[in-house]
Protein backbone atom coordinates (compact mmCIF):
# COMPACT_ATOMS: atom_id res chain seq x y z
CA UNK A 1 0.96 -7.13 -16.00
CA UNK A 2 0.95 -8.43 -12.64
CA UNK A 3 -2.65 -9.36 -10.27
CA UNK A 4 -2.77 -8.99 -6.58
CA UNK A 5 -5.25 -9.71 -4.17
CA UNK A 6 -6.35 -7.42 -1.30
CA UNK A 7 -7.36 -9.01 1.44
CA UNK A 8 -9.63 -6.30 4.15
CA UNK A 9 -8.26 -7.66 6.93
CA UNK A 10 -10.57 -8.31 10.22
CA UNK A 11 -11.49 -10.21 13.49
CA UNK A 12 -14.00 -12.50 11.29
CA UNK A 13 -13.36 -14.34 7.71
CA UNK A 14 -10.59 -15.62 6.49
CA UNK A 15 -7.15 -15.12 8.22
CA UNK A 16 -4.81 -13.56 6.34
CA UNK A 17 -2.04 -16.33 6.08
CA UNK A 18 -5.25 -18.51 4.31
CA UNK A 19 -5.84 -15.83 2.36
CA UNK A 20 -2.17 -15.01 0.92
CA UNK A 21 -1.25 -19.19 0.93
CA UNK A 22 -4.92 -19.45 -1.39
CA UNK A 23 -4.14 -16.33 -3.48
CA UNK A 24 0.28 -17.76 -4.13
CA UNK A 25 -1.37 -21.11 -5.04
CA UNK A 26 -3.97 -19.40 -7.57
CA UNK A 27 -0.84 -18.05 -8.95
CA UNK A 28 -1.31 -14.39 -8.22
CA UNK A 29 1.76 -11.80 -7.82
CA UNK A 30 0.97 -9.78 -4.76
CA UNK A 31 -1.22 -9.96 -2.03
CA UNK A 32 -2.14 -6.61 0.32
CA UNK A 33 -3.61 -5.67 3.59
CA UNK A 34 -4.97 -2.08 4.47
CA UNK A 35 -4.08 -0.17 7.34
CA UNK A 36 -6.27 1.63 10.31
CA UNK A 37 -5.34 2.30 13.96
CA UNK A 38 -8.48 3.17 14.65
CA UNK A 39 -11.28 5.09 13.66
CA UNK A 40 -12.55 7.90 16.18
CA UNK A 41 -16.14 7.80 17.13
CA UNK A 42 -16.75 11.43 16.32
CA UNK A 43 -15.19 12.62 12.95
CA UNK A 44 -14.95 15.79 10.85
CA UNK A 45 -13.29 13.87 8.13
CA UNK A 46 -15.40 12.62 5.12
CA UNK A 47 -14.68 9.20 3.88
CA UNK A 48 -13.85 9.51 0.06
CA UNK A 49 -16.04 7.24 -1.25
CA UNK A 50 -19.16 8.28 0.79
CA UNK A 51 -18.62 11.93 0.93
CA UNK A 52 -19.64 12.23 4.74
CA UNK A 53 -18.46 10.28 8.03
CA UNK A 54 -20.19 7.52 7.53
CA UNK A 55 -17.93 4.05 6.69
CA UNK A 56 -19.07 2.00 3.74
CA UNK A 57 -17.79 -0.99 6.00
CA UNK A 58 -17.47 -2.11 9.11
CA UNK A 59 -14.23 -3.54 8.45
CA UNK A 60 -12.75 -0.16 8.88
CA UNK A 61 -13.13 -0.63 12.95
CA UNK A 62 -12.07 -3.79 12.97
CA UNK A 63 -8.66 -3.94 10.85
CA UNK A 64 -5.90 -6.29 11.75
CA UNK A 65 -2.49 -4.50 12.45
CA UNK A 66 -0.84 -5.00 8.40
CA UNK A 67 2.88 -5.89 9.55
CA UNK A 68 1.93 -8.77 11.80
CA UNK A 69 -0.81 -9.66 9.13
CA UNK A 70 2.02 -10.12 6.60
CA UNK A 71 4.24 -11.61 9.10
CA UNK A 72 1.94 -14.17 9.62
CA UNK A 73 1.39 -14.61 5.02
CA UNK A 74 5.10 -14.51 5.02
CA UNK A 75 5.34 -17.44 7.15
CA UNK A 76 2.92 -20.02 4.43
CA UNK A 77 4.08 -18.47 1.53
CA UNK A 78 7.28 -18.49 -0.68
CA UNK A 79 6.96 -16.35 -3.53
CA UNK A 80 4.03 -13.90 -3.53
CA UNK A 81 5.21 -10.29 -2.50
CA UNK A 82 3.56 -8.83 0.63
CA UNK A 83 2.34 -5.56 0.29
CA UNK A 84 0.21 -2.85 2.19
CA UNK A 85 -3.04 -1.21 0.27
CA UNK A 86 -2.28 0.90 2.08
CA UNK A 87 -0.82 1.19 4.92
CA UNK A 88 -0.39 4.57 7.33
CA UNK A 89 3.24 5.36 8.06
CA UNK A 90 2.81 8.82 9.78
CA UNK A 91 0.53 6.33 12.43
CA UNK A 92 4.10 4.81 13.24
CA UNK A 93 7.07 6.01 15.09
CA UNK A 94 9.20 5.79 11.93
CA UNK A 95 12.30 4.15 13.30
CA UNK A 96 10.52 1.13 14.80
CA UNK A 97 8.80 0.86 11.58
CA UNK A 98 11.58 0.92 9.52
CA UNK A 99 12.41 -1.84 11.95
CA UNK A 100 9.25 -3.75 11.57
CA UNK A 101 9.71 -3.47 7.74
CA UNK A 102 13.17 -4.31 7.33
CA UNK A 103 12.88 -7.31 9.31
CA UNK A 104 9.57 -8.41 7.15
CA UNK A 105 11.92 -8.23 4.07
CA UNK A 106 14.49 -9.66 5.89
CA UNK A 107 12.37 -13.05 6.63
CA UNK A 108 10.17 -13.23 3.52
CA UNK A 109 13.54 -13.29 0.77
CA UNK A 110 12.68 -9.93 -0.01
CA UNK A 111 8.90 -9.54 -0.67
CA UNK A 112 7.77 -6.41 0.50
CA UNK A 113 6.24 -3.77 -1.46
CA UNK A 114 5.04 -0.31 0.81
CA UNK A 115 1.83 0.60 -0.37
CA UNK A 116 1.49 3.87 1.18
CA UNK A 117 -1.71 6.84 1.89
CA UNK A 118 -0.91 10.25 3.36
CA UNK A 119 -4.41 9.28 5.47
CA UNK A 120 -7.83 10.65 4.44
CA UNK A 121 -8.85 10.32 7.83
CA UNK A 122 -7.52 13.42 9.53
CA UNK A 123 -9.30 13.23 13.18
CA UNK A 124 -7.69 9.78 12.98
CA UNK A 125 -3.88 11.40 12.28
CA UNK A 126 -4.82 14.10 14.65
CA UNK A 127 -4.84 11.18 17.54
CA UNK A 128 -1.30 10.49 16.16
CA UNK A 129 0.03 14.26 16.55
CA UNK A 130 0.08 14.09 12.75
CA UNK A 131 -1.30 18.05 11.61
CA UNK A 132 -3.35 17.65 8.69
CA UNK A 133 -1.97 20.33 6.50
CA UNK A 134 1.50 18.95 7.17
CA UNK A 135 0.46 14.86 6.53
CA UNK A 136 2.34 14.96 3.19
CA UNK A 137 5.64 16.30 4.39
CA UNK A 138 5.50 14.03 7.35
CA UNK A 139 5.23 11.62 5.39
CA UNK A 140 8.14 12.36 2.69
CA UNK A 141 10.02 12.61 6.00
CA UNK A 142 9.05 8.88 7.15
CA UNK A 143 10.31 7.41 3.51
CA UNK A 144 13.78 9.53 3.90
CA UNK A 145 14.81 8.73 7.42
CA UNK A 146 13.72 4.45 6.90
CA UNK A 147 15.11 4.54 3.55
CA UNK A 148 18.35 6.16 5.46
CA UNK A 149 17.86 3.34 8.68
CA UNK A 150 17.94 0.62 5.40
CA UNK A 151 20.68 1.42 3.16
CA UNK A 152 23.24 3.37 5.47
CA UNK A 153 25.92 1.81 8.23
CA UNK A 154 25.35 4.36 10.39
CA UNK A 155 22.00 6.09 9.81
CA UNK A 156 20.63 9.93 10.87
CA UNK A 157 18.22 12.25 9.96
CA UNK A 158 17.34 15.77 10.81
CA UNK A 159 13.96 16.72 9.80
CA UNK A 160 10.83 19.02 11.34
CA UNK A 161 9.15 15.56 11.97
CA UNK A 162 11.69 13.15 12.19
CA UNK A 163 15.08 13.51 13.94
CA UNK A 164 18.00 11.35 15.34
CA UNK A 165 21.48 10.83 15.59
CA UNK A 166 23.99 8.45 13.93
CA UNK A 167 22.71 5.10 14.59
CA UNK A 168 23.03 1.93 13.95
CA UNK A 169 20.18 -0.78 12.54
CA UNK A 170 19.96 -4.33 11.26
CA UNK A 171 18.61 -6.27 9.21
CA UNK A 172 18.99 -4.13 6.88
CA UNK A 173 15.74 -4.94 3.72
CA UNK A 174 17.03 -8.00 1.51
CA UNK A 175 16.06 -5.66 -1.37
CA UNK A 176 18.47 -2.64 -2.12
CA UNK A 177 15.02 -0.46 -2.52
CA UNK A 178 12.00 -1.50 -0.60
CA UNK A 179 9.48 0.06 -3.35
CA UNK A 180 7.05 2.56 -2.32
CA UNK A 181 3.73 3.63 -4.02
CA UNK A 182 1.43 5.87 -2.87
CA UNK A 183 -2.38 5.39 -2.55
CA UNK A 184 -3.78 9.10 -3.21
CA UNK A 185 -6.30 10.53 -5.64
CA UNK A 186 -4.64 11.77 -9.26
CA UNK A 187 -3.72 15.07 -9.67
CA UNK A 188 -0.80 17.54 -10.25
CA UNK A 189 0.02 17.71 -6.71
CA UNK A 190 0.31 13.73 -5.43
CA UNK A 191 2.12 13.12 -8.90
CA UNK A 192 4.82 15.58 -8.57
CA UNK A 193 5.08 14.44 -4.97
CA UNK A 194 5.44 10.68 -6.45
CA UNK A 195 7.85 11.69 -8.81
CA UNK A 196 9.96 13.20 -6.16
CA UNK A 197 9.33 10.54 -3.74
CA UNK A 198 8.52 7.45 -4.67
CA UNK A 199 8.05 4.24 -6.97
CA UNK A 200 4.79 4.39 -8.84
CA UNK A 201 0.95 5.12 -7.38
CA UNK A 202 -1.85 3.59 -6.69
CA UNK A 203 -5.29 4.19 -7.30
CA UNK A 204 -8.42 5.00 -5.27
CA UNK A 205 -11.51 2.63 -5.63
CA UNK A 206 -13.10 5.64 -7.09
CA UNK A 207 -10.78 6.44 -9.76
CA UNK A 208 -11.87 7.22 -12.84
CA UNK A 209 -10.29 7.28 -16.65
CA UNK A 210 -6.80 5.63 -15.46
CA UNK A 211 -5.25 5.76 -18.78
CA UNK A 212 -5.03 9.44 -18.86
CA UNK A 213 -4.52 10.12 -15.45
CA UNK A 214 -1.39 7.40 -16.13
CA UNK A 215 -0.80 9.71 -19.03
CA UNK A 216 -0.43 12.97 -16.58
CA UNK A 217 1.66 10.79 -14.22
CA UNK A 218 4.31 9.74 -16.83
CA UNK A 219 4.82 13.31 -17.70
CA UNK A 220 5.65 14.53 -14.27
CA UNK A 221 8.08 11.50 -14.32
CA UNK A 222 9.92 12.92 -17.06
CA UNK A 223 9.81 16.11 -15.88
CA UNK A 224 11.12 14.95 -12.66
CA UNK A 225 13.85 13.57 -14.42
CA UNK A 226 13.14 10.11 -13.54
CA UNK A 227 14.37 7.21 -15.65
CA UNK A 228 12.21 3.73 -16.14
CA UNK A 229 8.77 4.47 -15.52
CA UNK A 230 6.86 4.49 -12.58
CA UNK A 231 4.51 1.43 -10.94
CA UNK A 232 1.14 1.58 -11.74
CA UNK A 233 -1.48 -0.41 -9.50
CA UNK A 234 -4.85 -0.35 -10.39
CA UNK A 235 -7.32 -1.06 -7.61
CA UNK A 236 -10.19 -3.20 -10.31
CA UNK A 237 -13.86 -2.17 -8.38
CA UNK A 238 -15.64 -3.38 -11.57
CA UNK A 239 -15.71 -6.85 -13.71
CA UNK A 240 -13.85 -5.63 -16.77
CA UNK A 241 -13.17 -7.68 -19.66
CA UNK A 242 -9.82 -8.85 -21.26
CA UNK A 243 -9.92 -6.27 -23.36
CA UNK A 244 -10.16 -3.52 -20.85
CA UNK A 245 -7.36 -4.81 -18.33
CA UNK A 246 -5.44 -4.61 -22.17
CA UNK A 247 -5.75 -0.97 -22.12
CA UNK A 248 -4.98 -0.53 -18.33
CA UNK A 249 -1.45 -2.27 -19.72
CA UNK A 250 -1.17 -0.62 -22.65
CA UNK A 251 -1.57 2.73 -20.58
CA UNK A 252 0.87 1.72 -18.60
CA UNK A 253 -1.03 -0.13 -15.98
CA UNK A 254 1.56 -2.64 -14.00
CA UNK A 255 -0.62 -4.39 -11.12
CA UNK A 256 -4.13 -4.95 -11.20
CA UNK A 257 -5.34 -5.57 -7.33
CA UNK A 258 -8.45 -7.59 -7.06
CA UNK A 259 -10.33 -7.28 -3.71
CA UNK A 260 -11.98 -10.26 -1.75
CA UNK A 261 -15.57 -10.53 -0.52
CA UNK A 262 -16.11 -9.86 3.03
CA UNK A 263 -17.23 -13.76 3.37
CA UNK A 264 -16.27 -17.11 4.70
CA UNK A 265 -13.23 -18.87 4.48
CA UNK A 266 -14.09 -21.60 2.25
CA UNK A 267 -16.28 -18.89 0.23
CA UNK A 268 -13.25 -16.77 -0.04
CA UNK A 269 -10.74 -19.41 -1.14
CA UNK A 270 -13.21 -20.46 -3.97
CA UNK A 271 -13.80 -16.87 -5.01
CA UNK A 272 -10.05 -16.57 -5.50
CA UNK A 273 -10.09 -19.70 -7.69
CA UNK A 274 -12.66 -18.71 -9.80
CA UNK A 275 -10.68 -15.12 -10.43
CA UNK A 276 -7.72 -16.56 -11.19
CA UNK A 277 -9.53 -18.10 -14.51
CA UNK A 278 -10.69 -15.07 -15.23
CA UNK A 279 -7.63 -13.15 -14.92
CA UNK A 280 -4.42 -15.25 -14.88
């Protein structure tokens, strides 16, 4: 099992770059940034984890862009993968993205992982010409046409979203499949759109019962006819003991993502010391 730090990205704390260079030398796997635009004023949207429009933090006004965050990790850093948890695709014109992405890969050696959310915010995807009812197939569209800009010579896709001509882009991603997970509450639905779609999943903080909700998710695998198994990532919101994160592997748990206090730098760097003697 893998551990991965996620790092809520602001204006204030630790920069991200300290943050990734403390987490590689603690000896942890992956390190992640989130992903927000923006975050309109006045909202119809309930936040998951509150249930109404209120934020549980701040931090949700004031997040760093994630591909320039991870730029800058990638740049102190040699061998922990960058990821997003998650970042907001449909927010993106895709082909710049794919871009953006690509040439992430491209410098780090191949370190990117695409954490991805179809957006629970829909007032903020509405500001993006994103419909709300339509988030998930815009989204499916995004993955097909950058997967198609990384992989092919000459790349083109026709969708209802996403559209253009034979085309040519470079770098192409270091790695032959930039792995995608999605960030989405369990259920029927997101995993048969997983299956279809992408690499694994990854949980909300307010997930409940993982093992059997992995369970589910391995099914509609195999009945998507999908060899291996998928990527599980476990976002850990409590303090569990050894012989809890030994059922989240048994289960079939592969990444356990460990957030960061919302604290100093020096604070932070010692916080990731001490949980990499609890964990690693």
């Amino acid at each position: 099992m893998r551990h991965g730090i996620v790092l809520f990205t602001s204006d204030r704390g630790i920069a991200p770059a300290q943050a990734a260079k403390a987490a590689e030398d603690a000896g942890f796997d992956t390190f992640y940034v989130p992903e927000h635009t923006h975050i309109p004023v006045r909202r119809d949207a309930a936040h998951p984890g509150t249930g109404d429009e209120t934020l549980p933090d701040d931090r949700y006004t004031r997040t760093l862009d994630p591909w320039v965050s991870l730029a800058t990790a990638a740049a102190v850093t040699t061998r922990i993968r960058l990821a997003t948890a998650v970042a907001l695709p449909v927010e993106s014109d895709p082909i710049t993205l794919a871009k953006a992405i690509a040439t992430l890969d491209h410098l780090s050696g191949g370190r990117v992982t695409l954490g991805a959310g179809f957006g629970w915010n829909t007032d903020e995807l509405a500001d993006h010409h994103v419909p709300a009812r339509k988030r998930r197939t815009v989204l499916r569209e995004y993955l097909e046409a950058m997967r198609a800009l990384w992989t092919q010579e000459e790349a083109a896709y026709d969708g209802e979203f996403v559209s253009f001509g034979p085309s040519w882009a470079w770098p192409k991603p270091v790695q032959p499949h930039v792995p995608v997970l999605i960030g989405a509450g369990a259920g029927p639905k997101t995993f048969e759109w997983i299956s279809a779609s992408a690499d694994g999943w990854m949980t909300t903080p307010i997930e409940q019962d993982v093992p059997a909700k992995a369970a589910d998710l391995h099914k509609a695998w195999a009945a998507a006819g999908r060899t291996g198994a998928p990527d599980i990532a476990l976002l850990a919101t409590t303090r569990p003991d050894r012989d809890e994160i030994a059922r989240w592997a048994d289960a079939g748990v592969t990444d356990v993502i460990w957030g960061l206090p919302d604290k100093s730098p020096d604070e932070v760097t010692a916080f990731i010391g001490r949980l990499a003697g609890r964990v690693r």
